[in-house]
C-alpha atoms as a PDB file:
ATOM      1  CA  UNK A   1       8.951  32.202  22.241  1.00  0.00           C
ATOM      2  CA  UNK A   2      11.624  31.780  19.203  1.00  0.00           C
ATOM      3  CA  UNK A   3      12.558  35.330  17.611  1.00  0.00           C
ATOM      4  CA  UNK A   4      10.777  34.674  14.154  1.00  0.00           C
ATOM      5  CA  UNK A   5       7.369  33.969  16.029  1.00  0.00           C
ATOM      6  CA  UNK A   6       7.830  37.305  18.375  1.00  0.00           C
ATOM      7  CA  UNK A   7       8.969  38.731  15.083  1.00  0.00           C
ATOM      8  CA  UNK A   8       5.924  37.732  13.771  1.00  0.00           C
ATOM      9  CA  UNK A   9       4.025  38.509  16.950  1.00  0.00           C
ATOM     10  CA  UNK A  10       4.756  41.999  17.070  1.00  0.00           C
ATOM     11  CA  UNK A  11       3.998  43.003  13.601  1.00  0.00           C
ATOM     12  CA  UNK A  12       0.785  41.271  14.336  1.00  0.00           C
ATOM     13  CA  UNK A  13      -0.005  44.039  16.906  1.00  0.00           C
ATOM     14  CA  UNK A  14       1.152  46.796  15.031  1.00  0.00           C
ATOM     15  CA  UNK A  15      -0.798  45.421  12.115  1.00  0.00           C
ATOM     16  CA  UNK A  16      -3.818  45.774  14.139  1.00  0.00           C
ATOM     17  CA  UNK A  17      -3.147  48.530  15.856  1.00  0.00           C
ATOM     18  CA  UNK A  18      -1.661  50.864  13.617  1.00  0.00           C
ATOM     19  CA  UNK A  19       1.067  51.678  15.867  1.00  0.00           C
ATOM     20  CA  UNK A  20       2.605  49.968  19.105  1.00  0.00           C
ATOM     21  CA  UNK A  21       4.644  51.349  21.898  1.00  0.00           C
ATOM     22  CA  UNK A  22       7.400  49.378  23.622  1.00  0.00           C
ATOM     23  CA  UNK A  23       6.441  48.787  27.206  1.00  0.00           C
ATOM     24  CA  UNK A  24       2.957  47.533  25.465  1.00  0.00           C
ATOM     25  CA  UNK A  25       4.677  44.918  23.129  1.00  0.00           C
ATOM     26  CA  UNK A  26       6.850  44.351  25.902  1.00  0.00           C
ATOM     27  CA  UNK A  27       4.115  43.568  28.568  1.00  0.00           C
ATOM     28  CA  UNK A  28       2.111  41.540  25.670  1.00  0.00           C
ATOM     29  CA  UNK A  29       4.789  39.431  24.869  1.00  0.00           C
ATOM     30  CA  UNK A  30       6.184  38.992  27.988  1.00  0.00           C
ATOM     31  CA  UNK A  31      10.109  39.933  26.978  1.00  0.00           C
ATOM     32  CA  UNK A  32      12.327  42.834  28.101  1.00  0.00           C
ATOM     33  CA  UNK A  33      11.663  46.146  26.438  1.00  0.00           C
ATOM     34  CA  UNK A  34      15.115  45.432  25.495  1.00  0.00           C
ATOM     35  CA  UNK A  35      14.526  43.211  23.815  1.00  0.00           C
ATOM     36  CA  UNK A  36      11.574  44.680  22.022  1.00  0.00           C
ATOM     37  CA  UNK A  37      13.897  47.406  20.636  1.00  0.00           C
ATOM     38  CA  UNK A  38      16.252  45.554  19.211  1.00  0.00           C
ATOM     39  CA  UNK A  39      13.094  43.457  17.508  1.00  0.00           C
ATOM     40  CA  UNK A  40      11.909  46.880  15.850  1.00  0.00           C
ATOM     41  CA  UNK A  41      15.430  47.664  14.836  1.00  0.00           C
ATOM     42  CA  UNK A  42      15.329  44.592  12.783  1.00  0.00           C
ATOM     43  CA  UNK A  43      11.707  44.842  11.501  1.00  0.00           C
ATOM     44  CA  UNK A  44      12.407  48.671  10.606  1.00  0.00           C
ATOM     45  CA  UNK A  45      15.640  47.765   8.817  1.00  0.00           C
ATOM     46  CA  UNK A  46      13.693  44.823   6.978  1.00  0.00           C
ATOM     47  CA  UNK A  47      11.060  47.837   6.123  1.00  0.00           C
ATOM     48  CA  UNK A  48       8.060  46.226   7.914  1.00  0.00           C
ATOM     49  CA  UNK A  49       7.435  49.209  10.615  1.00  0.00           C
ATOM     50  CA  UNK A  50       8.893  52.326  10.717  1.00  0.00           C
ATOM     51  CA  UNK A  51      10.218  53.115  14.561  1.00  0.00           C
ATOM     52  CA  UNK A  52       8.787  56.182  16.475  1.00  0.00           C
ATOM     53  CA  UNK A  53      10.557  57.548  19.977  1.00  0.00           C
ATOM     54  CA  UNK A  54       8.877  55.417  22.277  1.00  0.00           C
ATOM     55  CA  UNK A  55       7.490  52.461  19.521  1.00  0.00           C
ATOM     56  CA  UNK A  56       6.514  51.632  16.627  1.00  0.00           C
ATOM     57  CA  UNK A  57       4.388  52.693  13.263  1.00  0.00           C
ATOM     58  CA  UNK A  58       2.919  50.343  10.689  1.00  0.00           C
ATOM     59  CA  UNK A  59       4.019  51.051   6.779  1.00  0.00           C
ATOM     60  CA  UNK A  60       2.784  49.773   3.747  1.00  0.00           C
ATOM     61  CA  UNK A  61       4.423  46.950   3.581  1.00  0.00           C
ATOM     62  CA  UNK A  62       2.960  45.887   7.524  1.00  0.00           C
ATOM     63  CA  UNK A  63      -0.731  45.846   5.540  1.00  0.00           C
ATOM     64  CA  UNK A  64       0.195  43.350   3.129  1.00  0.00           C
ATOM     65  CA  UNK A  65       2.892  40.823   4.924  1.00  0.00           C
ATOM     66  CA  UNK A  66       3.501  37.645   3.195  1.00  0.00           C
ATOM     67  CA  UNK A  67       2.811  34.485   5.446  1.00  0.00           C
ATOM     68  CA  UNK A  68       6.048  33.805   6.547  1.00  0.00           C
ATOM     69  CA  UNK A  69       5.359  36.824   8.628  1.00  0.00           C
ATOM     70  CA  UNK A  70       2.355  35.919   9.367  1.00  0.00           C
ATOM     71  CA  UNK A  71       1.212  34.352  12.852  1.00  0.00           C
ATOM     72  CA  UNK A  72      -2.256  34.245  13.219  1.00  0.00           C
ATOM     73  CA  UNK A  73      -3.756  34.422  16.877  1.00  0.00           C
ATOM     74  CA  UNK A  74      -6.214  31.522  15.817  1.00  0.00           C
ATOM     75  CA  UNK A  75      -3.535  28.970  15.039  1.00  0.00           C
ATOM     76  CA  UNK A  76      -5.245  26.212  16.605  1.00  0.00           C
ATOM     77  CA  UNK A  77      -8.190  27.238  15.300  1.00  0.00           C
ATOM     78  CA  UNK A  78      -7.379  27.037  11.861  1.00  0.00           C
ATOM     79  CA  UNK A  79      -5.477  23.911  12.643  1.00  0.00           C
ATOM     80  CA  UNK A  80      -9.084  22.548  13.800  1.00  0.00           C
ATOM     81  CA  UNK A  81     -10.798  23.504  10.858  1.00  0.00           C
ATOM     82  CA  UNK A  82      -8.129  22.096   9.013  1.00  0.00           C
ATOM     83  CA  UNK A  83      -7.997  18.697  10.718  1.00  0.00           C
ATOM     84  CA  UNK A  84     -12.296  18.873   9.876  1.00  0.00           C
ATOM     85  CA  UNK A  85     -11.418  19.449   6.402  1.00  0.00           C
ATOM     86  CA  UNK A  86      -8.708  16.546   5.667  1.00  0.00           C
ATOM     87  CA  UNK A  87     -11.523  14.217   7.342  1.00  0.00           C
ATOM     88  CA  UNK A  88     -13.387  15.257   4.070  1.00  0.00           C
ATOM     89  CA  UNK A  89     -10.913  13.420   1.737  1.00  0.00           C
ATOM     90  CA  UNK A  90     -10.640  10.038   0.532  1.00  0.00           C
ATOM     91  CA  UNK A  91      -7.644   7.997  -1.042  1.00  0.00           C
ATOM     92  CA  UNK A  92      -7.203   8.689  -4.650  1.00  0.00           C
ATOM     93  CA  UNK A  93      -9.539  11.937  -4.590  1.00  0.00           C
ATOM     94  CA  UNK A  94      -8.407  15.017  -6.453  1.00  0.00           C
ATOM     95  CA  UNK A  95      -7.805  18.321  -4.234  1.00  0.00           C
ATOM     96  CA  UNK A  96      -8.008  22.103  -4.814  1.00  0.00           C
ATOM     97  CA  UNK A  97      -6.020  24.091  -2.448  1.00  0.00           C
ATOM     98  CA  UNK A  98      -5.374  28.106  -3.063  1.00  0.00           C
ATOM     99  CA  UNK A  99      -3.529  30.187  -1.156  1.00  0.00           C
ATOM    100  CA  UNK A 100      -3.668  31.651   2.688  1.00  0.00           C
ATOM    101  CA  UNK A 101      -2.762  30.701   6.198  1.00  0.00           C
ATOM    102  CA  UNK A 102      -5.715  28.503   6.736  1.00  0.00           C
ATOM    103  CA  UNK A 103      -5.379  26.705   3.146  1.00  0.00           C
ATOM    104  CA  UNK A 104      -1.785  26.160   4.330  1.00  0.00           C
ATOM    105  CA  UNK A 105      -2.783  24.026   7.367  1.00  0.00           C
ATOM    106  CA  UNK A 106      -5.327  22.279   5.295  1.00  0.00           C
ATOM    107  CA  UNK A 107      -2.459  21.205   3.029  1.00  0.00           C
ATOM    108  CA  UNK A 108      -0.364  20.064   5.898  1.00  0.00           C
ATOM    109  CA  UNK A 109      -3.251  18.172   7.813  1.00  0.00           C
ATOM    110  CA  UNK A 110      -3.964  16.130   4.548  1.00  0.00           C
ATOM    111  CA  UNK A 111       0.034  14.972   4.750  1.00  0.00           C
ATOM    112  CA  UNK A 112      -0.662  14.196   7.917  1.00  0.00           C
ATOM    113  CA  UNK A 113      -3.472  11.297   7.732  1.00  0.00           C
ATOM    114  CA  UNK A 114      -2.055   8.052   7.401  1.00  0.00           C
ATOM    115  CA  UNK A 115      -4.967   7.176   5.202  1.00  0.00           C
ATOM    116  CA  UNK A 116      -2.805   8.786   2.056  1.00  0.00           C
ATOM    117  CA  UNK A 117       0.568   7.133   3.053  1.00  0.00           C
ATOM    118  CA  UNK A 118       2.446   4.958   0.631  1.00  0.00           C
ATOM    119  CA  UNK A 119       0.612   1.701   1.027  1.00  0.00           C
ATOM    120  CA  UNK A 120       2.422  -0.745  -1.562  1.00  0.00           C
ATOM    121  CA  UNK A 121       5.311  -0.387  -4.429  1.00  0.00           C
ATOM    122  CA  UNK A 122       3.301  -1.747  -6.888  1.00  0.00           C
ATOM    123  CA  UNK A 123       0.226   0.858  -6.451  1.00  0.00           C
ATOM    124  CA  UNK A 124       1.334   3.230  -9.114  1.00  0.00           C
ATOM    125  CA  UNK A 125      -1.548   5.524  -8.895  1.00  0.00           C
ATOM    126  CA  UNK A 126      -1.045   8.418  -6.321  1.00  0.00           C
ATOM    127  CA  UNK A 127      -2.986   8.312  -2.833  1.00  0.00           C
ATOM    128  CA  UNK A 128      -3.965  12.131  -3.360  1.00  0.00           C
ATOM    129  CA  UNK A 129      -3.757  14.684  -6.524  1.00  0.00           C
ATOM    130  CA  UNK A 130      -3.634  18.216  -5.149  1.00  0.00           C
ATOM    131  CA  UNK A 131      -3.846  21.286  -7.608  1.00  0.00           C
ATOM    132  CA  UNK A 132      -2.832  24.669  -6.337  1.00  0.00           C
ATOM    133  CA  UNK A 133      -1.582  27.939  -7.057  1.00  0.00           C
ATOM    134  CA  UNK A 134       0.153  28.129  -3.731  1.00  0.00           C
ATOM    135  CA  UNK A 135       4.142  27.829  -4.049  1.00  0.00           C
ATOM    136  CA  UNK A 136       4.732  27.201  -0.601  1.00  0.00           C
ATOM    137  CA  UNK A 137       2.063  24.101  -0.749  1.00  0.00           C
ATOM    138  CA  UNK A 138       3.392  22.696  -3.350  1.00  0.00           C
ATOM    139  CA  UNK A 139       6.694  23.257  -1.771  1.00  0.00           C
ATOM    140  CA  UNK A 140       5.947  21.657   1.602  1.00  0.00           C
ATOM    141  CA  UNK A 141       3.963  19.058  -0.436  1.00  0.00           C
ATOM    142  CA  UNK A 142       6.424  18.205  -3.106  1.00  0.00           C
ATOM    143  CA  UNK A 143       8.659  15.719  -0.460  1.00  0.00           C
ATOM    144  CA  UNK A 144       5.541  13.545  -0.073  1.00  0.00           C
ATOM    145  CA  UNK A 145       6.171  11.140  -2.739  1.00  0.00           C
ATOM    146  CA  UNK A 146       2.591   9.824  -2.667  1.00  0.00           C
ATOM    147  CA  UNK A 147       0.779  12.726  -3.368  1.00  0.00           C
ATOM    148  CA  UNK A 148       0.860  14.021  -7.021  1.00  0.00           C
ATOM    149  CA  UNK A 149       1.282  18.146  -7.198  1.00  0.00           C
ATOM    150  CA  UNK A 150      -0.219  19.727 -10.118  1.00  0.00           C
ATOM    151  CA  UNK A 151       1.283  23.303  -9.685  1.00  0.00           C
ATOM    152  CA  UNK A 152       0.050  26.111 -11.960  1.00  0.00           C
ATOM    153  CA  UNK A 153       1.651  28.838 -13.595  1.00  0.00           C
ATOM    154  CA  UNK A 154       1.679  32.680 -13.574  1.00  0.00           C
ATOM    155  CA  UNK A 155       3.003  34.997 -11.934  1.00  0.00           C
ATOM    156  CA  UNK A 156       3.960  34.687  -8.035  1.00  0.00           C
ATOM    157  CA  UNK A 157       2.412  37.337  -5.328  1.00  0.00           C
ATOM    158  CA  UNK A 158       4.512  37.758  -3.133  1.00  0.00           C
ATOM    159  CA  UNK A 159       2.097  38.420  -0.225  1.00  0.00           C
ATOM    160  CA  UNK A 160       0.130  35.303  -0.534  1.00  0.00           C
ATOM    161  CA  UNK A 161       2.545  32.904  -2.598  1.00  0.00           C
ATOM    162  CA  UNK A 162      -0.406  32.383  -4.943  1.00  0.00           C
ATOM    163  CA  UNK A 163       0.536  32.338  -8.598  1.00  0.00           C
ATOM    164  CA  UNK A 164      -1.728  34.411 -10.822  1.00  0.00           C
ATOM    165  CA  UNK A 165      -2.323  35.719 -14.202  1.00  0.00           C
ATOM    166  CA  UNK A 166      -3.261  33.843 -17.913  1.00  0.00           C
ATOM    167  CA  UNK A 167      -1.185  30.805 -17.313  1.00  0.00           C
ATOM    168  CA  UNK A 168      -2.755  30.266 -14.149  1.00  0.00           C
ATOM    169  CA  UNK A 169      -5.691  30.032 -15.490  1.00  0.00           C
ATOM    170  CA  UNK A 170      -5.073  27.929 -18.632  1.00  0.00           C
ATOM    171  CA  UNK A 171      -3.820  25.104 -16.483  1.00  0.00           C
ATOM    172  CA  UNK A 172      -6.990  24.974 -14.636  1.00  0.00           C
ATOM    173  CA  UNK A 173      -8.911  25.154 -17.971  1.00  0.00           C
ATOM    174  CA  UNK A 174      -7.580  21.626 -18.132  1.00  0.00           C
ATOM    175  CA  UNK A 175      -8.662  20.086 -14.512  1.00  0.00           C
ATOM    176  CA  UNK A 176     -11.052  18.270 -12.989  1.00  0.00           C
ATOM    177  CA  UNK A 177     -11.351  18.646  -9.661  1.00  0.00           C
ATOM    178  CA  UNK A 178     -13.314  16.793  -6.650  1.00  0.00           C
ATOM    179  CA  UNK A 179     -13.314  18.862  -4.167  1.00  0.00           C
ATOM    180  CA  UNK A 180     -12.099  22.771  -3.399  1.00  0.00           C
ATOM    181  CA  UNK A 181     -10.319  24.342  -0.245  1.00  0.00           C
ATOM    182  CA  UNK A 182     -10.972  28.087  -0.219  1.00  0.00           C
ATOM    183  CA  UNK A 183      -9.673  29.969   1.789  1.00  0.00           C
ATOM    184  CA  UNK A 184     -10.774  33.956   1.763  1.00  0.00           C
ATOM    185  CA  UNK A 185     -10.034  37.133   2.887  1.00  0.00           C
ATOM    186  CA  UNK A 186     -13.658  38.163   3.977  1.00  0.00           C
ATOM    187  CA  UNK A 187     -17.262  35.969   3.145  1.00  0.00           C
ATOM    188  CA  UNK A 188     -20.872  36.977   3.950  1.00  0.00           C
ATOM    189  CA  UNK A 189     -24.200  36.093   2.124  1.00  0.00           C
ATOM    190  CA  UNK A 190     -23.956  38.960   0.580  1.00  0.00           C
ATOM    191  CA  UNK A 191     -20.191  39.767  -1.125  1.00  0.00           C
ATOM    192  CA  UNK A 192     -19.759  35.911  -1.144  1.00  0.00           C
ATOM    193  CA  UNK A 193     -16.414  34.727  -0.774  1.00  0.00           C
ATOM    194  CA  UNK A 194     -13.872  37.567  -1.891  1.00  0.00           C
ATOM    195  CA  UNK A 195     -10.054  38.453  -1.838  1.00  0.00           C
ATOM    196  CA  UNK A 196      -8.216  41.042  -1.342  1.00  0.00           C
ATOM    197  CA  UNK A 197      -6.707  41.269  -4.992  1.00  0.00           C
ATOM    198  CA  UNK A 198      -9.037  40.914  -8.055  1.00  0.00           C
ATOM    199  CA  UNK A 199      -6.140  38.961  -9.723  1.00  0.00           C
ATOM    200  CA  UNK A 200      -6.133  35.778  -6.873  1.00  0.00           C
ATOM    201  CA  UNK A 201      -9.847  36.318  -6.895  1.00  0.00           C
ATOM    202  CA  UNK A 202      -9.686  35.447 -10.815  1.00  0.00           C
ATOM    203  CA  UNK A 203      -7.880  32.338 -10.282  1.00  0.00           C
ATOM    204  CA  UNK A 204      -9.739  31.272  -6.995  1.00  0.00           C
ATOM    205  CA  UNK A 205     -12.910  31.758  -9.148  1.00  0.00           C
ATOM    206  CA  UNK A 206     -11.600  29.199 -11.633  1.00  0.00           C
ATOM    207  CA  UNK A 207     -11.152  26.668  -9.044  1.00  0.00           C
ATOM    208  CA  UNK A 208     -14.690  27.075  -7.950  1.00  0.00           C
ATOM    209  CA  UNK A 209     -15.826  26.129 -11.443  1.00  0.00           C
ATOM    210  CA  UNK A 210     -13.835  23.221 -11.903  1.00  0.00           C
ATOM    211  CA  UNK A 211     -14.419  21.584  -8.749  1.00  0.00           C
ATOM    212  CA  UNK A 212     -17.424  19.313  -7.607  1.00  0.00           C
ATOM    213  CA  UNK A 213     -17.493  20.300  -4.437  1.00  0.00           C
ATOM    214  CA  UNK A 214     -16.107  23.426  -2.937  1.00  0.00           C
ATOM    215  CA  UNK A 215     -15.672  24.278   0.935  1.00  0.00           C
ATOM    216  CA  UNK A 216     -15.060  27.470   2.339  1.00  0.00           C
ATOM    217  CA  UNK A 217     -12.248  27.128   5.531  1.00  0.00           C
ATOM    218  CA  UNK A 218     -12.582  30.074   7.368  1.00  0.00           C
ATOM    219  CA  UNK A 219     -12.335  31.521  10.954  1.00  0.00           C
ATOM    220  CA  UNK A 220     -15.199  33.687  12.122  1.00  0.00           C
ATOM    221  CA  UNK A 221     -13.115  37.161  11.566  1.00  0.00           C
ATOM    222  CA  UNK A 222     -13.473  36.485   8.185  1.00  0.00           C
ATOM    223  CA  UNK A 223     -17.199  36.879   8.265  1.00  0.00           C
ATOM    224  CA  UNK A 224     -16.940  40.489   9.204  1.00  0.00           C
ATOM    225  CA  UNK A 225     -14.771  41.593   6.799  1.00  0.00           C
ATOM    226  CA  UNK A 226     -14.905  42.871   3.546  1.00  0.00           C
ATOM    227  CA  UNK A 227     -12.437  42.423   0.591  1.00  0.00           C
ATOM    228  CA  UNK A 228     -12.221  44.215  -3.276  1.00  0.00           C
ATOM    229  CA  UNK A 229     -12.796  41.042  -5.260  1.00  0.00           C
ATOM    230  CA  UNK A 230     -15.571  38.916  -5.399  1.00  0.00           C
ATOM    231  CA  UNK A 231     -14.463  34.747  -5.791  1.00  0.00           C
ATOM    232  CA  UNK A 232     -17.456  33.628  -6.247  1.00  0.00           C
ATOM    233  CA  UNK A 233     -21.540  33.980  -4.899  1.00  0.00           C
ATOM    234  CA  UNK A 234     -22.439  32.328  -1.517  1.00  0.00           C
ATOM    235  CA  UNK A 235     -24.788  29.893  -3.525  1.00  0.00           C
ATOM    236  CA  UNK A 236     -21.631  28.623  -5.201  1.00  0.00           C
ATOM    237  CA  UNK A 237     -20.714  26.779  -2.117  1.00  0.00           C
ATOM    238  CA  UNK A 238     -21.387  23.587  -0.312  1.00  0.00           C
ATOM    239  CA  UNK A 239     -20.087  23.733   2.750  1.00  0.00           C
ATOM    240  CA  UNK A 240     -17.944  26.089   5.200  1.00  0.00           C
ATOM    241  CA  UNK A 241     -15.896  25.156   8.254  1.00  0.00           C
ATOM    242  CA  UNK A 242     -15.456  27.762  10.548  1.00  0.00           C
ATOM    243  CA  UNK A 243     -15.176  28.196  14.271  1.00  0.00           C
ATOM    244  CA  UNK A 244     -17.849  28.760  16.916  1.00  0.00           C
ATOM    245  CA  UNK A 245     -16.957  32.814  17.022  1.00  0.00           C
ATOM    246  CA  UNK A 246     -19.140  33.013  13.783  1.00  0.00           C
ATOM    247  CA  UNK A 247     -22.042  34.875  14.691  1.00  0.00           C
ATOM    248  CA  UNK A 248     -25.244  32.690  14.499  1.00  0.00           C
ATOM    249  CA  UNK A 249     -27.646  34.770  12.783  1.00  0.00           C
ATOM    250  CA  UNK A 250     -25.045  34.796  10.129  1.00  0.00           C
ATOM    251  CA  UNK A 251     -24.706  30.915   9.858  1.00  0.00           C
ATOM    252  CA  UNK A 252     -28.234  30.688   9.807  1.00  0.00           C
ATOM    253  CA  UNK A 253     -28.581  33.038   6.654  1.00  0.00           C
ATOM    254  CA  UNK A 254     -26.154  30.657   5.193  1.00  0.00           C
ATOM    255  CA  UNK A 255     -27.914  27.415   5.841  1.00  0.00           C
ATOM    256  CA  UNK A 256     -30.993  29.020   4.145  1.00  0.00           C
ATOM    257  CA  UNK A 257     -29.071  29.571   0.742  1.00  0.00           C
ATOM    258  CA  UNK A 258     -28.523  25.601   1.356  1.00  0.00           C
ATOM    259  CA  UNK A 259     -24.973  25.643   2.479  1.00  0.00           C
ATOM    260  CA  UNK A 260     -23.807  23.133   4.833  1.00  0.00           C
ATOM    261  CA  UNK A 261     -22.169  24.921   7.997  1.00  0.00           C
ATOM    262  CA  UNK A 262     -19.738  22.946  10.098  1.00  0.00           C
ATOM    263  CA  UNK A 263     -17.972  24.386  13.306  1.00  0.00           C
ATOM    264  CA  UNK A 264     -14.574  23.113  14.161  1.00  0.00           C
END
């Protein structure tokens, strides 16, 4: 394990546990407790954690990491549901993407089908349009010369990367879009699909309502969460892809509002 994923690792656990000793990180993560000190050192010094005799305490800044902090224990579960979801597109289609950790593998699954490489220097049109509000999308996206990025304004969070605010929102005023990615923060029949901040919810909301088609990508802890902002009602979607963790009586209270329920 590389330093920035144990990095990552370990503010995972303290994240979820509110606080973390060393001999527990260090039997978790199978380094020397060593090692694990000199890994809060850093973390405290970055203010991430602040370092108790013995461990380790989250702060307020733990709560709300941006992704490049972020390692989620479900990687290759959201890597599934995102390889599910780029089997959704087709060549020329035009592609909503907003912000997250699963939305991010969506976006790099999509550059990975060979259906949407370059296919001939004459064929001006692009293989795939994707509109987000994610910088680091449109950054990883942005080297792909056949896909078109339509980027919007506003302002950037710096927790999520999504850009938010009134000239978010005026660009999408403007679009037309095929089909949605959202990814949330929590979703039940109930809430719908919500964020954490009503600002990104705002702007995910507008997405919804430009889009044909909108599916949710979520793992199953997201269906037993709750978040402050509502995106959108359960009704509003078509379909979810989500893992086999999801509770069934759940999916099947979905179905019956008529949404289509895939498991990755």
């Amino acid at each position: 394990m590389n330093r920035q994923l144990r990095l990552s690792s370990i503010l995972e656990l303290v994240v979820e546990k509110g606080s973390v000793e060393v001999d527990d990180a260090s039997r978790i993560l199978g380094v020397s407790a060593a090692t694990i000190r000199r890994d809060f050192d850093v973390l405290a010094k970055r203010q991430l954690l602040t370092r108790t005799h013995g461990g380790a305490v989250a702060t307020g800044s733990s709560l709300g990491l941006p992704l490049t902090y972020k390692v989620a224990k479900d990687d290759k579960v959201k890597q599934r549901i995102a390889k599910v979801a780029a089997e959704m597109v087709t060549r020329h289609q035009i592609i909503g993407i907003n912000g997250g950790t699963t939305s991010t593998e969506v976006a790099r699954a999509l550059a990975a089908r060979t259906e949407f490489a370059a296919r001939d220097a004459q064929e001006h049109s692009p293989a795939l349009t994707v509109v987000t509000n994610a910088v680091n999308i449109a950054a990883e996206l942005t080297v792909r010369h056949q896909i078109k990025i339509v980027v919007t304004g506003g302002v950037a969070r710096p927790q999520s990367y999504e850009l938010t605010g009134p000239f978010a929102e005026e660009v999408l005023k403007e679009v037309n879009i095929d089909i949605t990615f959202l990814g949330v923060s929590a979703f039940n029949t109930t809430m719908g699909a919500a964020a954490n901040h009503e600002d990104e919810a705002k702007v995910n909301r507008q997405m919804v309502q430009r889009s044909k088609r909108v599916v949710v990508v979520a793992d199953s802890s997201k269906f037993t969460r709750s978040a402050f902002a509502t995106i959108c009602a359960a009704d509003q979607i078509n379909t979810i892809i989500t893992d086999s963790g999801t509770d069934e009586k759940m999916l099947e209270e979905l179905r019956q509002l008529g949404i289509e329920i895939v498991i990755a």
